[in-house]
C-alpha atoms as a PDB file:
ATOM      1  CA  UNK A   1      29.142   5.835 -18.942  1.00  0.00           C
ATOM      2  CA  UNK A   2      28.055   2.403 -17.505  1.00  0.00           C
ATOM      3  CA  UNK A   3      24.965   1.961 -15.102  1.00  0.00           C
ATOM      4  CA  UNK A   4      26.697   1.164 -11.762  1.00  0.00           C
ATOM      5  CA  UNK A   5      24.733  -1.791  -9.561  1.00  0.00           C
ATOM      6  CA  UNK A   6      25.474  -1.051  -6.266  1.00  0.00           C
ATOM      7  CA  UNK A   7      24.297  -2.000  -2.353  1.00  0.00           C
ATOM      8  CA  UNK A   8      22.346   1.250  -1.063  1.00  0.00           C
ATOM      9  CA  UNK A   9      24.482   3.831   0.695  1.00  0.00           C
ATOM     10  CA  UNK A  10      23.145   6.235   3.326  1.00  0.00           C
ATOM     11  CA  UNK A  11      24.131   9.178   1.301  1.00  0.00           C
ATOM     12  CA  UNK A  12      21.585   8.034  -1.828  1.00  0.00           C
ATOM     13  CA  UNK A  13      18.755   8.801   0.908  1.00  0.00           C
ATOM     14  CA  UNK A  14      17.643  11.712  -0.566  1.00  0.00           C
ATOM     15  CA  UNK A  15      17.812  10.917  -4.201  1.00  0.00           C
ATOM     16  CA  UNK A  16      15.884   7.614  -3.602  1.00  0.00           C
ATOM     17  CA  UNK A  17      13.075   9.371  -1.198  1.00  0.00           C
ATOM     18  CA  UNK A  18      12.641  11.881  -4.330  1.00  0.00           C
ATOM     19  CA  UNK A  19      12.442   8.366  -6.406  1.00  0.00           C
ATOM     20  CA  UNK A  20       9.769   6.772  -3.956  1.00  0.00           C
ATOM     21  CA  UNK A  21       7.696  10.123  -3.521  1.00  0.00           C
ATOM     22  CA  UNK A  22       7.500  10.655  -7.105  1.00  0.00           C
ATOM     23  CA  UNK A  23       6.109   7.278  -7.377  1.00  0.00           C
ATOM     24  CA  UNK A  24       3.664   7.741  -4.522  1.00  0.00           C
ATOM     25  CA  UNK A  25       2.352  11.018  -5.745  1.00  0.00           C
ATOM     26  CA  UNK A  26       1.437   8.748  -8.945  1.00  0.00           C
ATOM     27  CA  UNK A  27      -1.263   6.829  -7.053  1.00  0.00           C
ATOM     28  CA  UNK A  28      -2.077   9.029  -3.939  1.00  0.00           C
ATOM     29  CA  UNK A  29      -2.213  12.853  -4.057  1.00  0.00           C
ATOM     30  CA  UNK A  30      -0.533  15.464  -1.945  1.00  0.00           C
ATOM     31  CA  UNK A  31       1.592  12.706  -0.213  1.00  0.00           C
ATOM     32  CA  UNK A  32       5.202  11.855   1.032  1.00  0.00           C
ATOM     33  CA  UNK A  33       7.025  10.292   2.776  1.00  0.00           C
ATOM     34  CA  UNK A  34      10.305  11.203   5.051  1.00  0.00           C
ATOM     35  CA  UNK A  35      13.761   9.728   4.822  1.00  0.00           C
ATOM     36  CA  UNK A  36      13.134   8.594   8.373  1.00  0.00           C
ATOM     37  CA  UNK A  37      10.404   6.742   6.773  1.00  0.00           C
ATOM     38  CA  UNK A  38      11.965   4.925   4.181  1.00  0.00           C
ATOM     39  CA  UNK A  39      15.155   4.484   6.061  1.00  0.00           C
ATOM     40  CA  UNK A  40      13.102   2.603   8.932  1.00  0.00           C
ATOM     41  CA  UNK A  41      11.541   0.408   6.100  1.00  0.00           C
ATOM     42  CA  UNK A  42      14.516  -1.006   4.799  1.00  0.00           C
ATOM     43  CA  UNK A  43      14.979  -1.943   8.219  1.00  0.00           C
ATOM     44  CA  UNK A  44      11.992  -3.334   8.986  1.00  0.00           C
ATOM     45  CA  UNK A  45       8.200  -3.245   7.909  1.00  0.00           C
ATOM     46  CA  UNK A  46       6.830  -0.724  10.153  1.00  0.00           C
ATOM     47  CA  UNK A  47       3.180  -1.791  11.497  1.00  0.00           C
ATOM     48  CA  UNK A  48       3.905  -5.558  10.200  1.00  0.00           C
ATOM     49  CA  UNK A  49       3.826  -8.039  13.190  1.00  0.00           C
ATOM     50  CA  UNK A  50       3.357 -11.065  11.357  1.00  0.00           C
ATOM     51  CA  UNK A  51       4.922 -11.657   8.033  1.00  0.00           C
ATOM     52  CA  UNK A  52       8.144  -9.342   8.611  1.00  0.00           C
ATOM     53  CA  UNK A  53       8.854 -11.390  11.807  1.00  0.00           C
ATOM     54  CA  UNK A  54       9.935 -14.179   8.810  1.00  0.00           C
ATOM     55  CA  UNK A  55      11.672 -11.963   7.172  1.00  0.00           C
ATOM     56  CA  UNK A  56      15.807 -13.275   7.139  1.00  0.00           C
ATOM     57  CA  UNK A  57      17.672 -10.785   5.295  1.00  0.00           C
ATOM     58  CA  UNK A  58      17.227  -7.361   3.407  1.00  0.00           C
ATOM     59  CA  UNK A  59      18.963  -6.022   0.818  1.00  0.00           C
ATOM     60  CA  UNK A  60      18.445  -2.385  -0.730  1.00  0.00           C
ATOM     61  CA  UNK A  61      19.592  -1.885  -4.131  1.00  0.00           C
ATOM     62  CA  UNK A  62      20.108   1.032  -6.188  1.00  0.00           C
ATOM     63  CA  UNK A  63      21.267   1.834 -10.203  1.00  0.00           C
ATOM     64  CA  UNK A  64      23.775   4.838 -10.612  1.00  0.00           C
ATOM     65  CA  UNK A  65      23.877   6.406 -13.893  1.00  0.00           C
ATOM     66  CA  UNK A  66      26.155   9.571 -14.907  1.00  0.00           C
ATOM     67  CA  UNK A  67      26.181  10.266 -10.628  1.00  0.00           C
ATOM     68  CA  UNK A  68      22.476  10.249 -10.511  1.00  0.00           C
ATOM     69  CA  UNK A  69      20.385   7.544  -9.078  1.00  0.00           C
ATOM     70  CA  UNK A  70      18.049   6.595 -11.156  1.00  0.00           C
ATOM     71  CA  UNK A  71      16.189   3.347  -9.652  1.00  0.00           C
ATOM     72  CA  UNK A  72      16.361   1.580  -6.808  1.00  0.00           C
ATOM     73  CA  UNK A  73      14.654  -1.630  -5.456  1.00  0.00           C
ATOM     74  CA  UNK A  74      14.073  -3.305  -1.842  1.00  0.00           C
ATOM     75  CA  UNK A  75      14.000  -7.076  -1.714  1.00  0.00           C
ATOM     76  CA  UNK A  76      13.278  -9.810   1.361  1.00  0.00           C
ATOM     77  CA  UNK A  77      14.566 -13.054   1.873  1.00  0.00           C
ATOM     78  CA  UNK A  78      12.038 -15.483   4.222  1.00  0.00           C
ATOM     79  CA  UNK A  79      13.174 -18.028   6.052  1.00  0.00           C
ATOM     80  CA  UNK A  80      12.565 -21.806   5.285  1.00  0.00           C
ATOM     81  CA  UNK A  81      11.119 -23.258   8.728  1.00  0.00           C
ATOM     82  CA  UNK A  82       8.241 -24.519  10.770  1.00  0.00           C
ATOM     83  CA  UNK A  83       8.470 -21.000  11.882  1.00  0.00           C
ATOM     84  CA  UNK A  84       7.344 -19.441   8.836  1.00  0.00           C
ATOM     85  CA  UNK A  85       3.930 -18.743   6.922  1.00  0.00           C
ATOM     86  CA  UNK A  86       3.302 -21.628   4.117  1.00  0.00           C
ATOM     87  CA  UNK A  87       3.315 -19.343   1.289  1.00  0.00           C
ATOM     88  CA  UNK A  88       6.450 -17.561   2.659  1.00  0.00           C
ATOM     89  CA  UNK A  89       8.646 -20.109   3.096  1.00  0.00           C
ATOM     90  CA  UNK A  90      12.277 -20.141   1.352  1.00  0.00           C
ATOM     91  CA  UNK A  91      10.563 -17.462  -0.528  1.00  0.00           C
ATOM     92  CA  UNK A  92      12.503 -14.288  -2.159  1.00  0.00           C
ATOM     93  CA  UNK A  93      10.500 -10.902  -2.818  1.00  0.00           C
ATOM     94  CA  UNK A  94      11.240  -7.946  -4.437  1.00  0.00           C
ATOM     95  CA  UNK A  95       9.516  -5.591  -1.821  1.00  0.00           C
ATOM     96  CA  UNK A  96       9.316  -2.272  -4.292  1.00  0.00           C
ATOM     97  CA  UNK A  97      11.292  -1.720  -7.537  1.00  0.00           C
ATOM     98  CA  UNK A  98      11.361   2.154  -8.639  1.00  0.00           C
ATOM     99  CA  UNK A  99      12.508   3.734 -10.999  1.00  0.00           C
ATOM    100  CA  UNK A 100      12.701   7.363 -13.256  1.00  0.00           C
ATOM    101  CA  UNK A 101      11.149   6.909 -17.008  1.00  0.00           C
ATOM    102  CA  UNK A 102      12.726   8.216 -19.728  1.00  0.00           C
ATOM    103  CA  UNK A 103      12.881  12.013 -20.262  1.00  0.00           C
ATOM    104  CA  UNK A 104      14.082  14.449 -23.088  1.00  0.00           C
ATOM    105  CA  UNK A 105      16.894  15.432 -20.393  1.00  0.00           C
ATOM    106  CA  UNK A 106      17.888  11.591 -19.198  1.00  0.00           C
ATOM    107  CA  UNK A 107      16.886   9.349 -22.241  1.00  0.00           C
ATOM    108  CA  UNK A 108      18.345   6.751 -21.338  1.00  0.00           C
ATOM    109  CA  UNK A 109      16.611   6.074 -17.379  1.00  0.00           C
ATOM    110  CA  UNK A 110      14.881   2.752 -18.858  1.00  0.00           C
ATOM    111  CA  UNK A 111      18.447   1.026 -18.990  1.00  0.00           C
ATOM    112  CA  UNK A 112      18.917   1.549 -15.461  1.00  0.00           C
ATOM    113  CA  UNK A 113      15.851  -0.166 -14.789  1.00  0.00           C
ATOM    114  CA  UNK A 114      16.150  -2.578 -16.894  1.00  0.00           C
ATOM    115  CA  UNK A 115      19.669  -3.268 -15.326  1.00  0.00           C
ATOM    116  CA  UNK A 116      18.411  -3.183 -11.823  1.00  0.00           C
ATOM    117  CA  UNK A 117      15.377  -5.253 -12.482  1.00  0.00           C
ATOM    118  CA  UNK A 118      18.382  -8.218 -13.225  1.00  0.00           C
ATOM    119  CA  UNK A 119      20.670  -7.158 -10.252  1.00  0.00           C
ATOM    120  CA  UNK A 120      16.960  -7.959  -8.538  1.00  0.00           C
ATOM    121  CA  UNK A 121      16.663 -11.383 -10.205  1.00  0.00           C
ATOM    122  CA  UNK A 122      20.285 -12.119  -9.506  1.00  0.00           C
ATOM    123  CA  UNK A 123      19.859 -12.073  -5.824  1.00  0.00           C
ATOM    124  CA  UNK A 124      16.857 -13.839  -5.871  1.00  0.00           C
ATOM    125  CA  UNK A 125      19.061 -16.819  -7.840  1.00  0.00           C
ATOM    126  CA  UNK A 126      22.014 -16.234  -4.785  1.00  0.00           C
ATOM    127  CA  UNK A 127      19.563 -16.595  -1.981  1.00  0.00           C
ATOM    128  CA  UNK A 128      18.114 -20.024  -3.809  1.00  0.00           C
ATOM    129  CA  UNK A 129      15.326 -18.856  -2.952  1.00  0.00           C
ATOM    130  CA  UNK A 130      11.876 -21.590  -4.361  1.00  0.00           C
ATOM    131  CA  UNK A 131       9.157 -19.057  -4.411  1.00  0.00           C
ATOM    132  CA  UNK A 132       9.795 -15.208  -6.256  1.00  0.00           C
ATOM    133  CA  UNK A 133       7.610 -12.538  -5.498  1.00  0.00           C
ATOM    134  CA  UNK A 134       7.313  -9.033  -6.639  1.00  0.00           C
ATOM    135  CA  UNK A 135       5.365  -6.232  -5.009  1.00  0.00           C
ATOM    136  CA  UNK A 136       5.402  -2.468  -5.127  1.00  0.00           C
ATOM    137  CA  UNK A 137       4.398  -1.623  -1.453  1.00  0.00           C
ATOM    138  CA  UNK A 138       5.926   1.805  -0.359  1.00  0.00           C
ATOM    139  CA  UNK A 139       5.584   3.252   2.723  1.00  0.00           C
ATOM    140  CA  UNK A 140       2.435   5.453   2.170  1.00  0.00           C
ATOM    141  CA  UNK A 141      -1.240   5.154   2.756  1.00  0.00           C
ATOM    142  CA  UNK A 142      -3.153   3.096   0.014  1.00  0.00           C
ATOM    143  CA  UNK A 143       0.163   2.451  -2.285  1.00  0.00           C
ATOM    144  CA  UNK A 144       0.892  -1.727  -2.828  1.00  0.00           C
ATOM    145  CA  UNK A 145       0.729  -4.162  -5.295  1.00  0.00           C
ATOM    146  CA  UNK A 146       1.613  -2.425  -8.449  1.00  0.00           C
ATOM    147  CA  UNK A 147      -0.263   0.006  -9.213  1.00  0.00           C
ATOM    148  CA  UNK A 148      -1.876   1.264 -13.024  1.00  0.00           C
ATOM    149  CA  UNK A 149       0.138   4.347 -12.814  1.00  0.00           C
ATOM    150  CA  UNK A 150       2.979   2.510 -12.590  1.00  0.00           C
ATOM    151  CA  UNK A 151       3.470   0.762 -16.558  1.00  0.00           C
ATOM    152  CA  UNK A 152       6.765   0.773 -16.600  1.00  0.00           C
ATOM    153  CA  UNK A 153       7.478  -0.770 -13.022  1.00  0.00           C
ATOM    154  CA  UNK A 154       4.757  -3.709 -14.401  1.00  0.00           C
ATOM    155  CA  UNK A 155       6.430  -4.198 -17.709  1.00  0.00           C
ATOM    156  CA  UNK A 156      10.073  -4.238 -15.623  1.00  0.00           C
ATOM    157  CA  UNK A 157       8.477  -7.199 -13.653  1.00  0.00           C
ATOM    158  CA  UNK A 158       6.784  -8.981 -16.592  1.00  0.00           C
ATOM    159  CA  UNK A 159      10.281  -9.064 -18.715  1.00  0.00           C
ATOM    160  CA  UNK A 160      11.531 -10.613 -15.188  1.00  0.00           C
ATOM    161  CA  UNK A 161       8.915 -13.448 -15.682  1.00  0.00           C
ATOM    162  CA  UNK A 162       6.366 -11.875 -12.978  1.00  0.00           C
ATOM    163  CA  UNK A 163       2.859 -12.859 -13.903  1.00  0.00           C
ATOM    164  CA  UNK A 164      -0.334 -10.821 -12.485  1.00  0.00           C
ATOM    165  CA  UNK A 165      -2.185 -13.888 -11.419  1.00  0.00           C
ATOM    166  CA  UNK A 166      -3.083 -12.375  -8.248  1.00  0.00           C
ATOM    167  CA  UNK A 167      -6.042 -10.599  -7.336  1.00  0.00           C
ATOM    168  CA  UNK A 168      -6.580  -6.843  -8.582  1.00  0.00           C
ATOM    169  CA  UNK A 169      -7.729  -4.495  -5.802  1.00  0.00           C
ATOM    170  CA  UNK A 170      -9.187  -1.124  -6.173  1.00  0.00           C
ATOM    171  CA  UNK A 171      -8.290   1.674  -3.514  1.00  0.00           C
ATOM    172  CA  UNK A 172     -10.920   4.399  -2.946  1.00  0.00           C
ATOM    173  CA  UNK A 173     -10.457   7.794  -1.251  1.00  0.00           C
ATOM    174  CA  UNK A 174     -12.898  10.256   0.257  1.00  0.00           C
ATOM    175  CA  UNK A 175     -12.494  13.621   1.791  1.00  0.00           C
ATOM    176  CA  UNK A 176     -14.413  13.399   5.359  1.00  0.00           C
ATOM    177  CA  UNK A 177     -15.914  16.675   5.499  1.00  0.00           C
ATOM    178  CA  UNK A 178     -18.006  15.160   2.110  1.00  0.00           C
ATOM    179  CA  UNK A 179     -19.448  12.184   3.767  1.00  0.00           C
ATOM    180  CA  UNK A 180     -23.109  12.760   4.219  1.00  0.00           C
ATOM    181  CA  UNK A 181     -24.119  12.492   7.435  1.00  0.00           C
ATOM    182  CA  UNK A 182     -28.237  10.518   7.241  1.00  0.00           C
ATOM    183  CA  UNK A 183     -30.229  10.568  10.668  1.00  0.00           C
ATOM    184  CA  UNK A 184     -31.494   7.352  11.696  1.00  0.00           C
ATOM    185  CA  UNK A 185     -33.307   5.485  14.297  1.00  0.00           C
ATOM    186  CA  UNK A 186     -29.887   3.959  15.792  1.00  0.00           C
ATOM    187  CA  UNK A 187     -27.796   4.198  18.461  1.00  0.00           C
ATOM    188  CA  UNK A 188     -23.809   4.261  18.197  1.00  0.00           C
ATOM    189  CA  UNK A 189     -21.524   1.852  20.402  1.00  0.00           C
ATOM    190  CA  UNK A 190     -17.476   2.892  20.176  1.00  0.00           C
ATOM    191  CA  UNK A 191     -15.342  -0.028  21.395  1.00  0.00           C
ATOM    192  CA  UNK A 192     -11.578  -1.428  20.337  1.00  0.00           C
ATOM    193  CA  UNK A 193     -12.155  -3.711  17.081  1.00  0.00           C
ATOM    194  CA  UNK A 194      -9.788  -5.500  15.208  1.00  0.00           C
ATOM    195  CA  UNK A 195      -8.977  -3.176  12.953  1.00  0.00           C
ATOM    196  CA  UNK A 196      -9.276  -0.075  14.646  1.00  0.00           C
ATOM    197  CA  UNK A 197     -11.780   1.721  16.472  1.00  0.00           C
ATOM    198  CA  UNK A 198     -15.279   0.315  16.156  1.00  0.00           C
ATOM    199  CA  UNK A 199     -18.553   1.859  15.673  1.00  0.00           C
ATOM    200  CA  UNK A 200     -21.158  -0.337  16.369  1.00  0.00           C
ATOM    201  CA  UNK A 201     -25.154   0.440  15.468  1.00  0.00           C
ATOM    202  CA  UNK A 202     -27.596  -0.711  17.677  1.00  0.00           C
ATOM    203  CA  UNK A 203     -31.008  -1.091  16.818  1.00  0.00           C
ATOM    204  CA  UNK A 204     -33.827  -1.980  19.947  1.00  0.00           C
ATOM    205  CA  UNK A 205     -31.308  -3.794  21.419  1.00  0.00           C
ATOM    206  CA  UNK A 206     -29.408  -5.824  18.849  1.00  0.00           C
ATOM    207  CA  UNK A 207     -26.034  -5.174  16.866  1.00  0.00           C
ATOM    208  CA  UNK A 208     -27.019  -4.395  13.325  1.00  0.00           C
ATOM    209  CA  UNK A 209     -23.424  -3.542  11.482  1.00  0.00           C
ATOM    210  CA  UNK A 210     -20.325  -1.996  12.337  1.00  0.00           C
ATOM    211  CA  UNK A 211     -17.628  -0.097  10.564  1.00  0.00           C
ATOM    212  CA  UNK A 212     -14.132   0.115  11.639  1.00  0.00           C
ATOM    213  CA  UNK A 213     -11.596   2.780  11.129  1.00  0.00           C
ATOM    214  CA  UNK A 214      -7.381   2.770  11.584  1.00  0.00           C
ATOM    215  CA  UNK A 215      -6.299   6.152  12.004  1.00  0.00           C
ATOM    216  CA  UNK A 216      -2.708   4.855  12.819  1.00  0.00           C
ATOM    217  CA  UNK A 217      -1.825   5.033   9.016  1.00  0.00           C
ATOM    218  CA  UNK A 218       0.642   8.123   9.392  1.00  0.00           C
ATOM    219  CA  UNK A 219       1.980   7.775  12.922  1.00  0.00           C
ATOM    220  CA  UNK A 220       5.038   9.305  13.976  1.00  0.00           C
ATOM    221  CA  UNK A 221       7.998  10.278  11.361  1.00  0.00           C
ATOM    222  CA  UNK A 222       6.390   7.742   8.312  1.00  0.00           C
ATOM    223  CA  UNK A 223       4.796  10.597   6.455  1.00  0.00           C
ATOM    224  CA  UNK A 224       6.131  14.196   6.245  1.00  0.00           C
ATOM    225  CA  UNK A 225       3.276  15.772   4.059  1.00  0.00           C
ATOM    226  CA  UNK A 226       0.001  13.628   4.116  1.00  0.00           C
ATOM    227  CA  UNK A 227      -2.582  15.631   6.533  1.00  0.00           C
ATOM    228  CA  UNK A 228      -4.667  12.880   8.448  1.00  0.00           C
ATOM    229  CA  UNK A 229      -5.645   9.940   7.072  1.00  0.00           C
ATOM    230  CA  UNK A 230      -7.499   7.187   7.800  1.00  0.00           C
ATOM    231  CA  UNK A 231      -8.639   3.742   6.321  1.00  0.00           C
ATOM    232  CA  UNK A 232     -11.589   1.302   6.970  1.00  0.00           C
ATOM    233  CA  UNK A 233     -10.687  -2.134   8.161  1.00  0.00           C
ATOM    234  CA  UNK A 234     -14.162  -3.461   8.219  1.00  0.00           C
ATOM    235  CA  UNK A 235     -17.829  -2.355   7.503  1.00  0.00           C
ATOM    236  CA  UNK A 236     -20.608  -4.993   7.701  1.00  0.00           C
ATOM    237  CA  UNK A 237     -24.152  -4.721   7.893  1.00  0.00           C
ATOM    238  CA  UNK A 238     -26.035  -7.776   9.426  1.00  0.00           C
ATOM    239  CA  UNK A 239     -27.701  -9.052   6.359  1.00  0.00           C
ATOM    240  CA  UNK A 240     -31.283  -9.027   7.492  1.00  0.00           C
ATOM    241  CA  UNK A 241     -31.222  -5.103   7.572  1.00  0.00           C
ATOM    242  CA  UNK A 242     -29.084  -4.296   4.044  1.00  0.00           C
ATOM    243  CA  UNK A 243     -30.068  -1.823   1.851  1.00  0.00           C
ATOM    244  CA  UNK A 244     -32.055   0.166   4.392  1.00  0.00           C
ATOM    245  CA  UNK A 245     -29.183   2.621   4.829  1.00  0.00           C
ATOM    246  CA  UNK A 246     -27.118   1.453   7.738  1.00  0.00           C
ATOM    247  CA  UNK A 247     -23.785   1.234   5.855  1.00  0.00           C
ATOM    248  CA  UNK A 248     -24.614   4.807   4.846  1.00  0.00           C
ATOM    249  CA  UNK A 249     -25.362   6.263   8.215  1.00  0.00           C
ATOM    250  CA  UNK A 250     -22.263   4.118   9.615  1.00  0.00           C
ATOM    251  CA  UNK A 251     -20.007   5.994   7.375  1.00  0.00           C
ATOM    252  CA  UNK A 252     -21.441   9.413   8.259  1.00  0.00           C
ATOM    253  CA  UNK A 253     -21.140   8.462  11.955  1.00  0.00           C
ATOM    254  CA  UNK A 254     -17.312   7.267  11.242  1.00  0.00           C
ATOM    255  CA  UNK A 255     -17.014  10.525   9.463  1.00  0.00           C
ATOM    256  CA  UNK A 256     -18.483  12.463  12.408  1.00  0.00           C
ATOM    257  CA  UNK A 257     -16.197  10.726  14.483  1.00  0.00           C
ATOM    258  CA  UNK A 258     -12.877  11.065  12.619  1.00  0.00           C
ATOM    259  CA  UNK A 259     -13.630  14.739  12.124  1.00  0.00           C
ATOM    260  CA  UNK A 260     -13.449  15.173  15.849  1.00  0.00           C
ATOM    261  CA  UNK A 261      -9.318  13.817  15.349  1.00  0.00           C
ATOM    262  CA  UNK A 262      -8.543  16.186  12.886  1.00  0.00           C
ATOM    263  CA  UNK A 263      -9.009  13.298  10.428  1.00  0.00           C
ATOM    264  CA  UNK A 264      -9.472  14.651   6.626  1.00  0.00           C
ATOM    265  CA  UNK A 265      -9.252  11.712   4.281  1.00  0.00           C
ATOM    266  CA  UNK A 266     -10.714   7.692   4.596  1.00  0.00           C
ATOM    267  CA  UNK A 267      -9.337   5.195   2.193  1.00  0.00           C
ATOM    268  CA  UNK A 268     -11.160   1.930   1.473  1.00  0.00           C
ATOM    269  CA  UNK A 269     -10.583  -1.104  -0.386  1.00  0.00           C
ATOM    270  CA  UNK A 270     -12.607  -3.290  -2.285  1.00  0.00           C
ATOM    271  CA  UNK A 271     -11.916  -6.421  -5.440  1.00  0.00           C
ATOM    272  CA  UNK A 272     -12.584  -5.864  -8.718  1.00  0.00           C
ATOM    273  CA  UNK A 273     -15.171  -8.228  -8.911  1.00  0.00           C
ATOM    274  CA  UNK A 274     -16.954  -6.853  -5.651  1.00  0.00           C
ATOM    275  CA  UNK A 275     -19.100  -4.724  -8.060  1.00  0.00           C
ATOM    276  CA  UNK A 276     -21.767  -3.824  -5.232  1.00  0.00           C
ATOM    277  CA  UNK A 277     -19.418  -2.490  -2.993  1.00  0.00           C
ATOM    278  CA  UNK A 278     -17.073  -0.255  -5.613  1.00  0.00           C
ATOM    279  CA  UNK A 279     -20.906   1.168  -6.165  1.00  0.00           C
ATOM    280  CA  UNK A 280     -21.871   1.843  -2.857  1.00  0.00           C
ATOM    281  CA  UNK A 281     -18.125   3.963  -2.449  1.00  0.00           C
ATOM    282  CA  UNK A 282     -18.881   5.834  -5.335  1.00  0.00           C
ATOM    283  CA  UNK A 283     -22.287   6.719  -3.998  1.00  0.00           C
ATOM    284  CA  UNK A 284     -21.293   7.477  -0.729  1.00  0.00           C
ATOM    285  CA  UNK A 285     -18.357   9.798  -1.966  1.00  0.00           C
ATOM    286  CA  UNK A 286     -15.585   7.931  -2.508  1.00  0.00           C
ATOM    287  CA  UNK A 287     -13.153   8.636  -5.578  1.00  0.00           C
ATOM    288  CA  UNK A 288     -11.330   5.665  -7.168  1.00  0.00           C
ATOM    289  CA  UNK A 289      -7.620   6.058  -6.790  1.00  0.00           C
ATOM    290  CA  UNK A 290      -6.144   2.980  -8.359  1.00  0.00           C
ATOM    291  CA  UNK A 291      -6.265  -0.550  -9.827  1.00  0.00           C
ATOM    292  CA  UNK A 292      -3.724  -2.080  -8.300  1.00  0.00           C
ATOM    293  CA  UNK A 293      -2.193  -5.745  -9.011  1.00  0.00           C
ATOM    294  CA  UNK A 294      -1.151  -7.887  -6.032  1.00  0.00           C
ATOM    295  CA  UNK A 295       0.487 -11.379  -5.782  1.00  0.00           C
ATOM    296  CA  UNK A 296       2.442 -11.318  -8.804  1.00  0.00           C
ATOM    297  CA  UNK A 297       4.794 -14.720  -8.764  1.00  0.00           C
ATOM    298  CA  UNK A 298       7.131 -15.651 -10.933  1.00  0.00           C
END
């Protein structure tokens, strides 16, 4: 039987948030997402007050094989004025691409993607668009870019002509009840950052670092089985007091802090050439999730 291309219908929700969470639970563990959730995606980014405010159309896709839906994709067209971001402009992305690998039971799941993956380049060629990007960012704590868990999603976009000449990222997770916890000599400020709630440490009088924490990565119906999380929009240590423990006893305090919520995992981010930081996660708990490629162009 032919692979069936097709515009998403409201009764493939369930089949595609089984597609989606079995792709999150790849990268991020014990989590999902709703239908709500992904249904509120696809019609708009939720949290996003910059770049989806450019966003011109939306189209969901899905591939249909033997009754079964067996990948789907998400794609954006931006629109081309003064109006809109520089690197967005008359652009077309594919905003997530998923899709089921091949299994003794469904053998054939590949084609699907394969076929979707052009459905996906096809629109991009209707919309005329001069920029292509390709992303896989889901609507789940720490899951973007395309992930190293994901080879067959990355080898989809590579026969699509999608390069990884973007930056890789690495995305860390700790459990907050195993932060340590140092005493210090410093006193703790809690005002509204930029990022989140800040937690500033004070030392005689003067600002020494800060770390900042979102927990407003699971509110409302976006998550259905994920706990409490929470991620770290900035830490920084004024450089004339590094490496005397400060980042360490601001993570403790965020920890302390978070705990008080009901909080039970932090997420943090760092480059793959920030070598320093990736050590200081590791030594201060954290567990590498995922390499994960973003900016892929093609």
């Amino acid at each position: 039987m032919p692979i069936r291309i097709r515009p998403f219908a409201r009764g493939d929700r369930e089949q595609v948030t089984s597609l989606v969470n079995a792709h999150i639970a790849a990268v991020v563990p014990g989590v999902s997402v709703s239908v709500q959730a992904l249904l509120s995606q696809l019609e708009r980014e939720p949290g996003d007050f910059i770049v989806d405010r450019w966003v011109r159309e939306r189209v969901t896709l899905v591939a249909e094989q033997r009754g079964r839906v067996t990948a789907a994709a998400h794609l954006l067209r931006y629109g081309d004025d003064e109006g809109t971001g520089a690197q967005y402009r008359n652009a077309g992305e594919i905003r997530w691409l998923v899709c089921w690998p091949d299994a003794p039971y469904w053998p054939d799941a590949a084609e699907a993607g394969d076929a979707l993956a052009v459905a996906c380049h096809a629109q991009l060629t209707r919309w005329g668009v001069t920029r292509r990007h390709a992303d896989g960012a889901l609507p789940a704590p720490g899951v973007y870019g395309v992930p190293e868990q994901w080879p067959h999603i990355r080898e989809l976009y590579r026969r699509l002509g999608f390069t990884g000449e973007g930056r890789t990222e690495l995305v860390y997770l700790a459990a907050v009840d195993g932060l340590r916890r140092p005493a210090a000599a410093l006193t703790i400020r809690r005002t509204l950052g930029v990022n989140g709630t800040r937690l500033t440490a004070v030392r005689d009088g003067a600002d020494v670092g800060y770390i900042e924490v979102d927990t407003n990565l699971d509110a409302g119906p976006r998550t259905s089985r994920v706990g409490a999380w929470a991620d770290i929009g900035n830490l920084w240590v004024d450089p004339a007091h590094r490496r005397g423990g400060i980042g360490t006893w601001l993570l403790g305090q965020a920890a302390a802090w978070l705990d008080l919520g009901g909080v039970t995992r932090l997420l943090d981010y760092a480059d793959a050439d920030d070598h320093p930081y990736q050590s200081f996660l590791t030594a201060t708990g954290f567990t590498l999730l995922t390499r994960t490629t973003r900016g892929l162009t093609a």
